[in-house]
PDB file of N, CA and C in Angstrom:
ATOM      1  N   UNK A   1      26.592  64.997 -84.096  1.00  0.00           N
ATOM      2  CA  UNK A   1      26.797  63.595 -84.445  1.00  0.00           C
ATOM      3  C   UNK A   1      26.262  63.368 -85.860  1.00  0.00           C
ATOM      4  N   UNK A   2      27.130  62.746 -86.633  1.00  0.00           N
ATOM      5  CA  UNK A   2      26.719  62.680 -87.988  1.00  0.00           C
ATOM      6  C   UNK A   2      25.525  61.519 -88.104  1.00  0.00           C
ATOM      7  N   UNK A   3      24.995  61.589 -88.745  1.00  0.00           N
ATOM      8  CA  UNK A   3      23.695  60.870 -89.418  1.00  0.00           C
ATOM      9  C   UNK A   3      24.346  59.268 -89.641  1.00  0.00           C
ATOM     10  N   UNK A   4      25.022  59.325 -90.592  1.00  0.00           N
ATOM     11  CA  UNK A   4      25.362  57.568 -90.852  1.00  0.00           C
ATOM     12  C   UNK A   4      26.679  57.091 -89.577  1.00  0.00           C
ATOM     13  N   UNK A   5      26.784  57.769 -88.295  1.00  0.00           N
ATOM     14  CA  UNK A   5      27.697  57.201 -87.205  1.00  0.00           C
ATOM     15  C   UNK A   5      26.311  56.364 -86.253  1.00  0.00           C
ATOM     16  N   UNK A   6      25.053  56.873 -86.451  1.00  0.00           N
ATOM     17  CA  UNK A   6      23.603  56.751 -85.942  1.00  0.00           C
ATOM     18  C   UNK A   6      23.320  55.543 -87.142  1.00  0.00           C
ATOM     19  N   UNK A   7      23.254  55.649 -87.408  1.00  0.00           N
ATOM     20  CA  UNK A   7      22.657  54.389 -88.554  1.00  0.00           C
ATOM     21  C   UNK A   7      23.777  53.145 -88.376  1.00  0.00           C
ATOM     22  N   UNK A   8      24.873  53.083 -88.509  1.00  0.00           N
ATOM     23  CA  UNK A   8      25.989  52.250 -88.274  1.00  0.00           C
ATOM     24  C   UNK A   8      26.190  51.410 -86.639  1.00  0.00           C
ATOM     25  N   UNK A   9      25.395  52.520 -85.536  1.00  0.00           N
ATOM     26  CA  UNK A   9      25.332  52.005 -84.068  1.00  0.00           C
ATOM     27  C   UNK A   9      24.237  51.560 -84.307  1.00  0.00           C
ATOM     28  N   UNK A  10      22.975  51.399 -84.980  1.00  0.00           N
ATOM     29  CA  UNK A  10      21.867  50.977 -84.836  1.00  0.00           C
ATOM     30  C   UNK A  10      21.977  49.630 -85.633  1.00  0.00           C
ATOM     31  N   UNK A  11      23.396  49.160 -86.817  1.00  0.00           N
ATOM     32  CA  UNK A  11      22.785  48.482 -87.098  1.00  0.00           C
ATOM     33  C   UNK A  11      23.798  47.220 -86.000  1.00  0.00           C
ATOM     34  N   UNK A  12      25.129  47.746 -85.543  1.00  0.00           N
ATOM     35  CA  UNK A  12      25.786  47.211 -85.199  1.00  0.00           C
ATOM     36  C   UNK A  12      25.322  46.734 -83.656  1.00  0.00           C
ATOM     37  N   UNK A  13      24.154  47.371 -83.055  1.00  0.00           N
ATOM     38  CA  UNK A  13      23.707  46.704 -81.860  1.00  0.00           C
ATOM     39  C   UNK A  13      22.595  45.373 -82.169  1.00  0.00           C
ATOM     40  N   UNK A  14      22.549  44.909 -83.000  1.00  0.00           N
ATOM     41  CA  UNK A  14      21.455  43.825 -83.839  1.00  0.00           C
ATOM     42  C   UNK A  14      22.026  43.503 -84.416  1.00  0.00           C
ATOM     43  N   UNK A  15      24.165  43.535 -84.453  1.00  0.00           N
ATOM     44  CA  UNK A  15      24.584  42.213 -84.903  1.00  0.00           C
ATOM     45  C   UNK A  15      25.479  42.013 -83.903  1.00  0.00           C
ATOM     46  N   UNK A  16      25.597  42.441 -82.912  1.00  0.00           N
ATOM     47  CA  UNK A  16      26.566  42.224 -81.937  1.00  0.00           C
ATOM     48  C   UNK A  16      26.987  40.767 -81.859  1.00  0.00           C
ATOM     49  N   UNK A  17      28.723  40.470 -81.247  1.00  0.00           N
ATOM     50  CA  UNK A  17      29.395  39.479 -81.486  1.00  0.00           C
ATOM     51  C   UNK A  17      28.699  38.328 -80.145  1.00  0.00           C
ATOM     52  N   UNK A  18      29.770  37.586 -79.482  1.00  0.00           N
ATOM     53  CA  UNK A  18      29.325  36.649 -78.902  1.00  0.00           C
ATOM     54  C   UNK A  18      29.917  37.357 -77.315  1.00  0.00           C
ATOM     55  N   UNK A  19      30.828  37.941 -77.704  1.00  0.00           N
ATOM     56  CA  UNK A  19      31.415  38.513 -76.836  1.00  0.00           C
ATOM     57  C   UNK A  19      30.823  40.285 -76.071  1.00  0.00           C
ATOM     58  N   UNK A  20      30.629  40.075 -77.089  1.00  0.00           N
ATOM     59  CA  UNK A  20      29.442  41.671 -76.736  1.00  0.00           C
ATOM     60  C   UNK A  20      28.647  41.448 -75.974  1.00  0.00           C
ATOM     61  N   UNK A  21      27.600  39.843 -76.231  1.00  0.00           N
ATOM     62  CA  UNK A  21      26.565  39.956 -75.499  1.00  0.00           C
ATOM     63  C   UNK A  21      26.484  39.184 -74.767  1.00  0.00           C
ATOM     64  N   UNK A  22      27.718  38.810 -74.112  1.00  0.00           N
ATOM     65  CA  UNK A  22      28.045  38.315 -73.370  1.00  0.00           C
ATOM     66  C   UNK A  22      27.898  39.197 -71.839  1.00  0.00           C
ATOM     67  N   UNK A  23      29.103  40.175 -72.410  1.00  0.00           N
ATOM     68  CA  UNK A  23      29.314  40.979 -71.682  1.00  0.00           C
ATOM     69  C   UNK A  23      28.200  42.276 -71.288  1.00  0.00           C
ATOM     70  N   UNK A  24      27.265  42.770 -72.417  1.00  0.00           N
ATOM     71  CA  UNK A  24      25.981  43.301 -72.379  1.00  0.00           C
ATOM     72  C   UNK A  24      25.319  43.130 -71.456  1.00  0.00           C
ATOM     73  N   UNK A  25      24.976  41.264 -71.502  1.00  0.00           N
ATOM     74  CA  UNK A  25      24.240  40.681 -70.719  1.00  0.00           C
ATOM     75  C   UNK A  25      24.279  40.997 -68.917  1.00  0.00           C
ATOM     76  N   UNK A  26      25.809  40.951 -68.537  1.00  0.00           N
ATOM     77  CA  UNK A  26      26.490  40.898 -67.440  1.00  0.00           C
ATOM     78  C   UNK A  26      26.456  42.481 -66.656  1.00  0.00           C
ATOM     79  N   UNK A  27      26.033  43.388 -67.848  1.00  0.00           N
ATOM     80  CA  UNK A  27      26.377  45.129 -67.518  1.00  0.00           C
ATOM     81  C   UNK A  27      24.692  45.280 -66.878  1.00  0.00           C
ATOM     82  N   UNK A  28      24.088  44.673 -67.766  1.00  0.00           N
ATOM     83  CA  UNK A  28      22.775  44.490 -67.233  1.00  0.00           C
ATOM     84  C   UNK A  28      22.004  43.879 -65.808  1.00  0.00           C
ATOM     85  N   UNK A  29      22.518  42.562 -65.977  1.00  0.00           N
ATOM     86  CA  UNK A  29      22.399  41.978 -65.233  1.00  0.00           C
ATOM     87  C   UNK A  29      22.533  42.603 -63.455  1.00  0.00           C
ATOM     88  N   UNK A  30      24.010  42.976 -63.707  1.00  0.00           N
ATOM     89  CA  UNK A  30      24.259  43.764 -62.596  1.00  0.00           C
ATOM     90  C   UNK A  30      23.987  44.762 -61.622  1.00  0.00           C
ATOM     91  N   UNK A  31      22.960  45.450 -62.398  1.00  0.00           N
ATOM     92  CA  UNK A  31      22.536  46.232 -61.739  1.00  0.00           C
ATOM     93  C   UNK A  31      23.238  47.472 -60.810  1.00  0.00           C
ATOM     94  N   UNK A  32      24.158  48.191 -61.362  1.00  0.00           N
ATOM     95  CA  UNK A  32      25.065  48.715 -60.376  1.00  0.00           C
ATOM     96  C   UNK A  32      24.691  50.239 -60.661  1.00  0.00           C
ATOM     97  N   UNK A  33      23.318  50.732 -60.978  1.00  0.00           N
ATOM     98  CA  UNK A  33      23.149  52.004 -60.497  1.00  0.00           C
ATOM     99  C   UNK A  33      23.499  53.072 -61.707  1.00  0.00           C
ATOM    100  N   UNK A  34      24.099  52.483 -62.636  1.00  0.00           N
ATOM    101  CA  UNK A  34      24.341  53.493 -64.125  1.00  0.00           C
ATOM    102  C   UNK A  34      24.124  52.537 -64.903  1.00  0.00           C
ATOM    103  N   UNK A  35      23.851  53.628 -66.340  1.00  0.00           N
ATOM    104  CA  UNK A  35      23.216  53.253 -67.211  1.00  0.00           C
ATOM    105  C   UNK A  35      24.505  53.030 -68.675  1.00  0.00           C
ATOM    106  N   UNK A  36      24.675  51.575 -68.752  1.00  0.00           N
ATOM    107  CA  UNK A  36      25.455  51.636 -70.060  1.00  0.00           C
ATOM    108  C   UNK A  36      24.732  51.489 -71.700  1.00  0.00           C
ATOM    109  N   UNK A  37      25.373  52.381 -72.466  1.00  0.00           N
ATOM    110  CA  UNK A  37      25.026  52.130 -73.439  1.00  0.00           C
ATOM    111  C   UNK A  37      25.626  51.437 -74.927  1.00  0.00           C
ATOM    112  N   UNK A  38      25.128  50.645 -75.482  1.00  0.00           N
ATOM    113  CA  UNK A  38      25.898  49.526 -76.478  1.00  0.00           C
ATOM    114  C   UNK A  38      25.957  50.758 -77.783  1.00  0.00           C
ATOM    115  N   UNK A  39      26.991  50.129 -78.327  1.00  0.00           N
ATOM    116  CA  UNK A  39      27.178  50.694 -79.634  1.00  0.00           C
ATOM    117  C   UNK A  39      26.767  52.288 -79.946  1.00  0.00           C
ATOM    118  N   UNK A  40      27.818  52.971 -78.894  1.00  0.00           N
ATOM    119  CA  UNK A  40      27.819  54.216 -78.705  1.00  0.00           C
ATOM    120  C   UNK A  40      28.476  55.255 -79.394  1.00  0.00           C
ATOM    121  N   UNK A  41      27.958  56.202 -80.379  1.00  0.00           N
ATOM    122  CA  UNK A  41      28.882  56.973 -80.959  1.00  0.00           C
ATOM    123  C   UNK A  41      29.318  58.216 -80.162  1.00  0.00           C
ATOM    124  N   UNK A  42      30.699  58.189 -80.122  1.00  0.00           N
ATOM    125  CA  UNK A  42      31.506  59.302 -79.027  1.00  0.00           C
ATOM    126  C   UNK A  42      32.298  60.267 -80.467  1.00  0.00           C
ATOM    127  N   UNK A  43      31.555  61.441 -80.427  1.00  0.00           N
ATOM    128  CA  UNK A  43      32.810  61.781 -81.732  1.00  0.00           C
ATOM    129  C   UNK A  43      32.520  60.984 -83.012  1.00  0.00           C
ATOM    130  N   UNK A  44      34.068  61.003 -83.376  1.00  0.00           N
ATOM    131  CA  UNK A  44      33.658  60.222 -84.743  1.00  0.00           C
ATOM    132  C   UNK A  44      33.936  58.632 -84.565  1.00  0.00           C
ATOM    133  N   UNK A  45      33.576  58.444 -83.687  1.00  0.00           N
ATOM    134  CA  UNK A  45      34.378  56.667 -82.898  1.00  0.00           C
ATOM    135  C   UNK A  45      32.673  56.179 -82.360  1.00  0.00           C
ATOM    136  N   UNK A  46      33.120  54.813 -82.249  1.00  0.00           N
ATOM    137  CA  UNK A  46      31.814  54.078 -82.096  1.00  0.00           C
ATOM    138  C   UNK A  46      32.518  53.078 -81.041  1.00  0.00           C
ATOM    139  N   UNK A  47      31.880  52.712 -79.623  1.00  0.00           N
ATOM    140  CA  UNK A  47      32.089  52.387 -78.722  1.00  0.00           C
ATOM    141  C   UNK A  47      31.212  51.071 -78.664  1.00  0.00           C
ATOM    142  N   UNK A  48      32.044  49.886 -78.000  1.00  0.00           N
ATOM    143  CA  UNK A  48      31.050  48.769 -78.041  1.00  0.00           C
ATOM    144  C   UNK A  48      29.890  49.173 -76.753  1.00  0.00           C
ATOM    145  N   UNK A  49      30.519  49.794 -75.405  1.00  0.00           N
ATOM    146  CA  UNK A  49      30.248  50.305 -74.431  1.00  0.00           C
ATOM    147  C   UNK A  49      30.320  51.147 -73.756  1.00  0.00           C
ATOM    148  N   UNK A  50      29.086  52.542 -72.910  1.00  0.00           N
ATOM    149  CA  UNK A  50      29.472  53.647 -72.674  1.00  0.00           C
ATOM    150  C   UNK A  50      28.951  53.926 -71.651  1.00  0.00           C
ATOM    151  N   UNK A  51      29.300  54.247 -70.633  1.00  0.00           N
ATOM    152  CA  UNK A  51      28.520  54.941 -69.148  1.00  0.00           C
ATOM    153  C   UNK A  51      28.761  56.276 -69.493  1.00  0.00           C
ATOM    154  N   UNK A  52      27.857  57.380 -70.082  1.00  0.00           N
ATOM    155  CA  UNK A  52      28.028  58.412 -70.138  1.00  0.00           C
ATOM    156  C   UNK A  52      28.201  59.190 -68.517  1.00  0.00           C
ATOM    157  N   UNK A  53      27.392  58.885 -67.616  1.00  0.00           N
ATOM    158  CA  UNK A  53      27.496  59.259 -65.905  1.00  0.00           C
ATOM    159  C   UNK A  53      28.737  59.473 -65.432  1.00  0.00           C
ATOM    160  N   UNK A  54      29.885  58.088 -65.914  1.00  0.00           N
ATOM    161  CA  UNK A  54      31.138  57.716 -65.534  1.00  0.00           C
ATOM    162  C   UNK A  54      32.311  58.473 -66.561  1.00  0.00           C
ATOM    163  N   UNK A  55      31.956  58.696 -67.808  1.00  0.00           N
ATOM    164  CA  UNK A  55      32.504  59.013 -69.026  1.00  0.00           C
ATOM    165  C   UNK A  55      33.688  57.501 -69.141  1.00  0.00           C
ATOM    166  N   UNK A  56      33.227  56.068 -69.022  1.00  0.00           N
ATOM    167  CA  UNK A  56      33.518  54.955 -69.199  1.00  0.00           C
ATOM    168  C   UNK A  56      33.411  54.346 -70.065  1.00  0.00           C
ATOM    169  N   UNK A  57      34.397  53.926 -71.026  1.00  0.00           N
ATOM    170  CA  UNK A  57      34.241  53.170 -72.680  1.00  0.00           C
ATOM    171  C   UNK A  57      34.501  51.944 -71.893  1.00  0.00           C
ATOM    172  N   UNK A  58      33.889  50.632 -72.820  1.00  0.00           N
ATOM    173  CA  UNK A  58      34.173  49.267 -72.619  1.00  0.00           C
ATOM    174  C   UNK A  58      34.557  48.826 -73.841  1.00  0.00           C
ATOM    175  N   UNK A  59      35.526  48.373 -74.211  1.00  0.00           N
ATOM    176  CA  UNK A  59      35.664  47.971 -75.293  1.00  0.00           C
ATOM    177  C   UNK A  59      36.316  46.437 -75.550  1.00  0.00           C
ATOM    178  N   UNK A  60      35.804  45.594 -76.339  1.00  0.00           N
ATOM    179  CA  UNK A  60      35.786  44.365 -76.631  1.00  0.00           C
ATOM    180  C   UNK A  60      36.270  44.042 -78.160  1.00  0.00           C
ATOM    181  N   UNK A  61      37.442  43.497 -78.110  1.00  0.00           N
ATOM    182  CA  UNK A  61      38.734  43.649 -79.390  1.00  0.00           C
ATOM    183  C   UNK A  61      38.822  42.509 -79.864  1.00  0.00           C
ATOM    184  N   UNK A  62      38.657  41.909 -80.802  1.00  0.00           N
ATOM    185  CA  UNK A  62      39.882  40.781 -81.233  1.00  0.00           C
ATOM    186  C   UNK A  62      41.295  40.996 -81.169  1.00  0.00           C
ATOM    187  N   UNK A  63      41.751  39.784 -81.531  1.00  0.00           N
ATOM    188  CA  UNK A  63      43.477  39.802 -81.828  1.00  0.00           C
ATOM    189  C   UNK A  63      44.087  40.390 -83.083  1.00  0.00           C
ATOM    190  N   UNK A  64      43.396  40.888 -84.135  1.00  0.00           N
ATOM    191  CA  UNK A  64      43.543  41.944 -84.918  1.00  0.00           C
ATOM    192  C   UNK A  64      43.666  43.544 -84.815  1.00  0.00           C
ATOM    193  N   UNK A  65      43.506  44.036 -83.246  1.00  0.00           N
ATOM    194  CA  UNK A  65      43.527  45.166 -83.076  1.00  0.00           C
ATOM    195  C   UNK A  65      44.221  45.228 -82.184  1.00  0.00           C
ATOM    196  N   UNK A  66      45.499  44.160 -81.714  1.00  0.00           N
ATOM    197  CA  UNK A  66      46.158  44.630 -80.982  1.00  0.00           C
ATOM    198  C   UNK A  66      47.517  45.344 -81.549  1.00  0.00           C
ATOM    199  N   UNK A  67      47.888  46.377 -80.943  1.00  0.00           N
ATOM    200  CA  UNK A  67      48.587  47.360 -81.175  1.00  0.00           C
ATOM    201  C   UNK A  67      47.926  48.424 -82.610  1.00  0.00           C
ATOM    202  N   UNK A  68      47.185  48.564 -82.733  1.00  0.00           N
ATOM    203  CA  UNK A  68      46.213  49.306 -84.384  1.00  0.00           C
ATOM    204  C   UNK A  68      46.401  50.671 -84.126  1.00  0.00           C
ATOM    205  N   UNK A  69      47.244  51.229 -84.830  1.00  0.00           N
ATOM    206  CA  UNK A  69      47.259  52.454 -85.038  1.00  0.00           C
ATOM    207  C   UNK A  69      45.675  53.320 -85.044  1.00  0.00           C
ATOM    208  N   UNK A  70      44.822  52.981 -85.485  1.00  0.00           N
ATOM    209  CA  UNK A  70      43.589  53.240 -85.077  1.00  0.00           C
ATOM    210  C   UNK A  70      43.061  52.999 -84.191  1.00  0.00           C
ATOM    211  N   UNK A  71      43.085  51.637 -82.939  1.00  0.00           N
ATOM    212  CA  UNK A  71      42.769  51.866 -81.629  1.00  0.00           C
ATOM    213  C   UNK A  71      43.535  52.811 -80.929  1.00  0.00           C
ATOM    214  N   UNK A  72      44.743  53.250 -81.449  1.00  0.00           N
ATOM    215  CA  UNK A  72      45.585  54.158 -80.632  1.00  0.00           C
ATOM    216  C   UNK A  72      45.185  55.697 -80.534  1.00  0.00           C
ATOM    217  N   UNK A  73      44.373  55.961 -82.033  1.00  0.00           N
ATOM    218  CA  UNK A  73      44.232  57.525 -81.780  1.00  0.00           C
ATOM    219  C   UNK A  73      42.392  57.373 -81.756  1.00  0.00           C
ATOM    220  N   UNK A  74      42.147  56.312 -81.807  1.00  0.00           N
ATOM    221  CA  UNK A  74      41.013  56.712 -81.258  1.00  0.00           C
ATOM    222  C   UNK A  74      41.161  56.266 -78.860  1.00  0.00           C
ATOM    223  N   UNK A  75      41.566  55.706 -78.930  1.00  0.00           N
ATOM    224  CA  UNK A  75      41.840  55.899 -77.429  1.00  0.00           C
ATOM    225  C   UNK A  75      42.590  57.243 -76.756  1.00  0.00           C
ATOM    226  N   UNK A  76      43.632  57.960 -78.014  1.00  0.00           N
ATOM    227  CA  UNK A  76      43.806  59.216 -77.319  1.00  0.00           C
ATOM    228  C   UNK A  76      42.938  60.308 -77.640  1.00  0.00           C
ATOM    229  N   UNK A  77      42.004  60.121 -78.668  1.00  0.00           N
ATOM    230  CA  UNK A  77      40.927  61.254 -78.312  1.00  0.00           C
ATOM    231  C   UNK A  77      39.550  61.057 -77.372  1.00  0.00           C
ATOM    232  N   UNK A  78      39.288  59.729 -77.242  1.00  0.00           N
ATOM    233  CA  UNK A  78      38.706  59.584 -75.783  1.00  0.00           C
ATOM    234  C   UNK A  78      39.273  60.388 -74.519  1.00  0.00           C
ATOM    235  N   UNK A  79      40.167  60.155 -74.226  1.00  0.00           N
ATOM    236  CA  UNK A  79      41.319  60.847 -73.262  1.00  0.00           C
ATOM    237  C   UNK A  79      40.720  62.155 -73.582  1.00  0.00           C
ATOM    238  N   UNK A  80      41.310  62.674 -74.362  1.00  0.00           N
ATOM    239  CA  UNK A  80      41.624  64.305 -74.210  1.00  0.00           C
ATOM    240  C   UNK A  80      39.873  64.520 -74.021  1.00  0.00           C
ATOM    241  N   UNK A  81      39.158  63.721 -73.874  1.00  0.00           N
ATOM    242  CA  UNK A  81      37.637  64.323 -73.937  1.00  0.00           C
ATOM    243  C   UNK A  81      37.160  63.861 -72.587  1.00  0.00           C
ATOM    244  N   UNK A  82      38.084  63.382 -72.004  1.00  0.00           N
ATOM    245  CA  UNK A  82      37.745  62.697 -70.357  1.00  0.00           C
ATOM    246  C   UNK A  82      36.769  61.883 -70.210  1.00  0.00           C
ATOM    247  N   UNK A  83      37.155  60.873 -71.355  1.00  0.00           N
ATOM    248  CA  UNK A  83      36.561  59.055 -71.105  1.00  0.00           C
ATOM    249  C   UNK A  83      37.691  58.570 -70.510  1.00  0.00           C
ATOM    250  N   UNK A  84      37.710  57.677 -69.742  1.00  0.00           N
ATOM    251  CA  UNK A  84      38.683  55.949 -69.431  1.00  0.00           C
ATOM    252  C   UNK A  84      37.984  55.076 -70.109  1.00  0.00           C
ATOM    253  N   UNK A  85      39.050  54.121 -71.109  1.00  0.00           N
ATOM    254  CA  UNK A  85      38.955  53.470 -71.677  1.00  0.00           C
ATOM    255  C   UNK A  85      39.564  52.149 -71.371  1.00  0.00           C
ATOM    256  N   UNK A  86      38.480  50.950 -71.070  1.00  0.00           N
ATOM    257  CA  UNK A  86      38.571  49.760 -70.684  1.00  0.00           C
ATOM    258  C   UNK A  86      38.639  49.044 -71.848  1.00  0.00           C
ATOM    259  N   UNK A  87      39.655  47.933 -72.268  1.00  0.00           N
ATOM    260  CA  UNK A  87      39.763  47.004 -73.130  1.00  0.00           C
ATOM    261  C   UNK A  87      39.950  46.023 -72.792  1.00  0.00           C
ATOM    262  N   UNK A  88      39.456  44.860 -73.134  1.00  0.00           N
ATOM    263  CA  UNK A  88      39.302  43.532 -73.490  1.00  0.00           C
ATOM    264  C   UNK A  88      39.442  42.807 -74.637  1.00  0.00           C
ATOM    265  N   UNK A  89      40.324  41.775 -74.796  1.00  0.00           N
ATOM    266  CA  UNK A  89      40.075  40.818 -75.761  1.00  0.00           C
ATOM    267  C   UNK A  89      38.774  39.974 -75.667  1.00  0.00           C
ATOM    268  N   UNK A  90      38.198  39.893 -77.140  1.00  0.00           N
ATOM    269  CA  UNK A  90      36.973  39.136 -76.854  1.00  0.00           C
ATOM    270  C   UNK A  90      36.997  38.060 -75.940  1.00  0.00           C
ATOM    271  N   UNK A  91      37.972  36.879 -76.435  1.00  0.00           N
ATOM    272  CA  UNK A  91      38.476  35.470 -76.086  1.00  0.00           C
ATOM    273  C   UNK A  91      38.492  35.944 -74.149  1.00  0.00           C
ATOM    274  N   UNK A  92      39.102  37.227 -73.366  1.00  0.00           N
ATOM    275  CA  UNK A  92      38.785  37.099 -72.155  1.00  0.00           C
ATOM    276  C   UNK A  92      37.275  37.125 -71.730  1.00  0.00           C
ATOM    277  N   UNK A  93      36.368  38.441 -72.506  1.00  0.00           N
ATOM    278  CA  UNK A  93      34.705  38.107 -72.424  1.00  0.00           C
ATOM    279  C   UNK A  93      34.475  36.614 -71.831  1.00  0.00           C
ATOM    280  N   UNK A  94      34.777  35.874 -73.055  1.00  0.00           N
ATOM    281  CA  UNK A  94      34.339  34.727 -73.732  1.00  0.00           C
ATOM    282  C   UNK A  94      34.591  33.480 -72.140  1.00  0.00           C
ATOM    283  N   UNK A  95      35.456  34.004 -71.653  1.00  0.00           N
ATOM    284  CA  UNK A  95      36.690  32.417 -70.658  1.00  0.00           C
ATOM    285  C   UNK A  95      36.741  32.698 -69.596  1.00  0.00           C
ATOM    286  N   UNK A  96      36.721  34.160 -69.403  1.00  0.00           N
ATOM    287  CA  UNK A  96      36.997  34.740 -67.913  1.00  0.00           C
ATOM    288  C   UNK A  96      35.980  35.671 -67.946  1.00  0.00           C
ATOM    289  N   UNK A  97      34.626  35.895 -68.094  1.00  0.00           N
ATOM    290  CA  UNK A  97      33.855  36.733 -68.332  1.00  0.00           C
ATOM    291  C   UNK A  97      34.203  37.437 -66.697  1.00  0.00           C
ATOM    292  N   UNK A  98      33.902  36.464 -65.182  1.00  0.00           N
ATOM    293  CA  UNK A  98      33.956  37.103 -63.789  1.00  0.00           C
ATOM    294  C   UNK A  98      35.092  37.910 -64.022  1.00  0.00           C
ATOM    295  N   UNK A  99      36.784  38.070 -65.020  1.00  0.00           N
ATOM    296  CA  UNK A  99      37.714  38.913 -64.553  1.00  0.00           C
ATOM    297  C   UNK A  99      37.377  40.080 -64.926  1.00  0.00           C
ATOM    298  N   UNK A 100      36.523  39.906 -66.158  1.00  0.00           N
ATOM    299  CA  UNK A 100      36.267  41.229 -66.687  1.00  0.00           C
ATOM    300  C   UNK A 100      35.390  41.816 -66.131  1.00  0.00           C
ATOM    301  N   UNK A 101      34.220  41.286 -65.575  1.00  0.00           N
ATOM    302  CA  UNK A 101      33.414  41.937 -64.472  1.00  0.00           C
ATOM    303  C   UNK A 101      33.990  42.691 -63.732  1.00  0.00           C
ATOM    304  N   UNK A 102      34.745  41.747 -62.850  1.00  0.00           N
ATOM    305  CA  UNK A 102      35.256  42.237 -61.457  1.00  0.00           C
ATOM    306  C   UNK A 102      36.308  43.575 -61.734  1.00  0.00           C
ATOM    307  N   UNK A 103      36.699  43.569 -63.442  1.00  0.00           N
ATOM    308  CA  UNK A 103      37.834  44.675 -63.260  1.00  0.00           C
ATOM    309  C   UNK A 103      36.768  46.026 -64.027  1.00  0.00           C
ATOM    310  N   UNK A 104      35.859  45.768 -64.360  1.00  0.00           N
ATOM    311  CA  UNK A 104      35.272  46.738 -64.618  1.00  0.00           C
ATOM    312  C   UNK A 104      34.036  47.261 -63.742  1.00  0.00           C
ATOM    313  N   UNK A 105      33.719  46.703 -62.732  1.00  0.00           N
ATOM    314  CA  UNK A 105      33.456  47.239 -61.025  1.00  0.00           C
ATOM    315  C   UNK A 105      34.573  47.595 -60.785  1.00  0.00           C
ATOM    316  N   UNK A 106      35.783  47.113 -60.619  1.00  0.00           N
ATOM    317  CA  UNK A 106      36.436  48.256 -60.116  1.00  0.00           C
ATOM    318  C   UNK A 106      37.067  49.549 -60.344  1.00  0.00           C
ATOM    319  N   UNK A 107      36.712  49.560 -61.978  1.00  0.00           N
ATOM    320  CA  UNK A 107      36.998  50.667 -62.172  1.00  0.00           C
ATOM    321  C   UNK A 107      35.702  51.508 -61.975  1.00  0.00           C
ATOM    322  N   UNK A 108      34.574  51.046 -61.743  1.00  0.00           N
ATOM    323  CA  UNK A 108      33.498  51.843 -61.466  1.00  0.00           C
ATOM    324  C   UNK A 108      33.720  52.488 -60.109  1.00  0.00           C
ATOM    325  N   UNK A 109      34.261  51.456 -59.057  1.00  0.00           N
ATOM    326  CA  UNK A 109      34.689  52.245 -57.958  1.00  0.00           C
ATOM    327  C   UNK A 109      35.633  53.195 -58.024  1.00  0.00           C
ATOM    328  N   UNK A 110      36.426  53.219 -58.774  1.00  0.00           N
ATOM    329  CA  UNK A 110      37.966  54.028 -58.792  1.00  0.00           C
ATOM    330  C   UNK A 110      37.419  55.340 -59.581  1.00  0.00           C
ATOM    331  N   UNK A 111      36.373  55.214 -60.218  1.00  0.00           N
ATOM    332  CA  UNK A 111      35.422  56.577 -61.031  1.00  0.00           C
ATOM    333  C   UNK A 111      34.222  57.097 -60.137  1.00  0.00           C
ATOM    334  N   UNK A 112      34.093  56.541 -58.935  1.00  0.00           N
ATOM    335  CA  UNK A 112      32.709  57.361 -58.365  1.00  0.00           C
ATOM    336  C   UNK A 112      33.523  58.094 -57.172  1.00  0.00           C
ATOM    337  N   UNK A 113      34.840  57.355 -56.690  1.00  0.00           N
ATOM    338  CA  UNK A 113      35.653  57.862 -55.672  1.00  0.00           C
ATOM    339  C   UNK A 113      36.192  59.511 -56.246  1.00  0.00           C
ATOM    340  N   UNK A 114      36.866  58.878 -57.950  1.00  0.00           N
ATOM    341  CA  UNK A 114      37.071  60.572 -57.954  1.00  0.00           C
ATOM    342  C   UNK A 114      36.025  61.815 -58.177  1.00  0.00           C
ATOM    343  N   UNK A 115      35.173  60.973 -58.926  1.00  0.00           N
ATOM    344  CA  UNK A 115      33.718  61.666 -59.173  1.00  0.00           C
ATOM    345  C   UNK A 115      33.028  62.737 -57.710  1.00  0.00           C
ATOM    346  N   UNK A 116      33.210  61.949 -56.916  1.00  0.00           N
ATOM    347  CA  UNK A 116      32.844  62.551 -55.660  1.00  0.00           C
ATOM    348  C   UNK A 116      34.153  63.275 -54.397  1.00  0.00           C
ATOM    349  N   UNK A 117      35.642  63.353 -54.750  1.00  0.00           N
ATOM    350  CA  UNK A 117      36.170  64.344 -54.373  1.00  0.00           C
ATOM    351  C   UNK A 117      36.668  65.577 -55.247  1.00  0.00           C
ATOM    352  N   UNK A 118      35.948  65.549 -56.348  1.00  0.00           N
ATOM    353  CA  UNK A 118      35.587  66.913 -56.775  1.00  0.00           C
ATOM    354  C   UNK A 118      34.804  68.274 -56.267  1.00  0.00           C
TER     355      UNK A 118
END
């Protein structure tokens, strides 16, 4: 891991958005037995959110990154490295924070089910 991808997650967890810590708050809160981590460098990519246990990205977007040729190849080298990658628009964080909960428990369930018929 390069040196300034570490300096860039350190500074970007002490400016996190509204929506970050929103959702931070909620990963915490929860208590569900793994450990996520904010502003995670995977590679050469920086993750708003990471269950290394689960190999689970969370990621929290504006409306500027939808369709981004750069969310695209950084989501297919997650893949080929066996992360699932969860996205969100901030604005859902923000309005529907319970959908995003509830869909990211369930993908926690849908990752411990395969986790454990291995």
């Amino acid at each position: 891991m390069r040196r300034e991808n570490i300096t860039f997650a350190r500074k970007n967890r002490r400016s996190m958005n509204e929506a970050e810590v929103r959702i931070w708050g909620e990963l915490r809160r929860l208590q569900i037995g793994y450990r996520f981590r904010r502003q995670h460098p995977i590679g050469p990519y920086l993750v708003d959110f990471a269950c290394v246990a689960l190999q689970l990205v969370i990621k929290l977007d504006g409306s500027q990154h939808s369709g981004s040729p750069v969310d695209m190849e950084r989501d297919r080298y997650l893949e080929l490295h066996g992360w699932t990658t969860l996205r969100f628009c901030s604005w859902e964080a923000l309005s529907d924070t319970e959908m995003v909960v509830n869909t990211i428990l369930g993908v926690i369930g849908e990752l411990e089910n395969k986790k454990a018929m291995r």
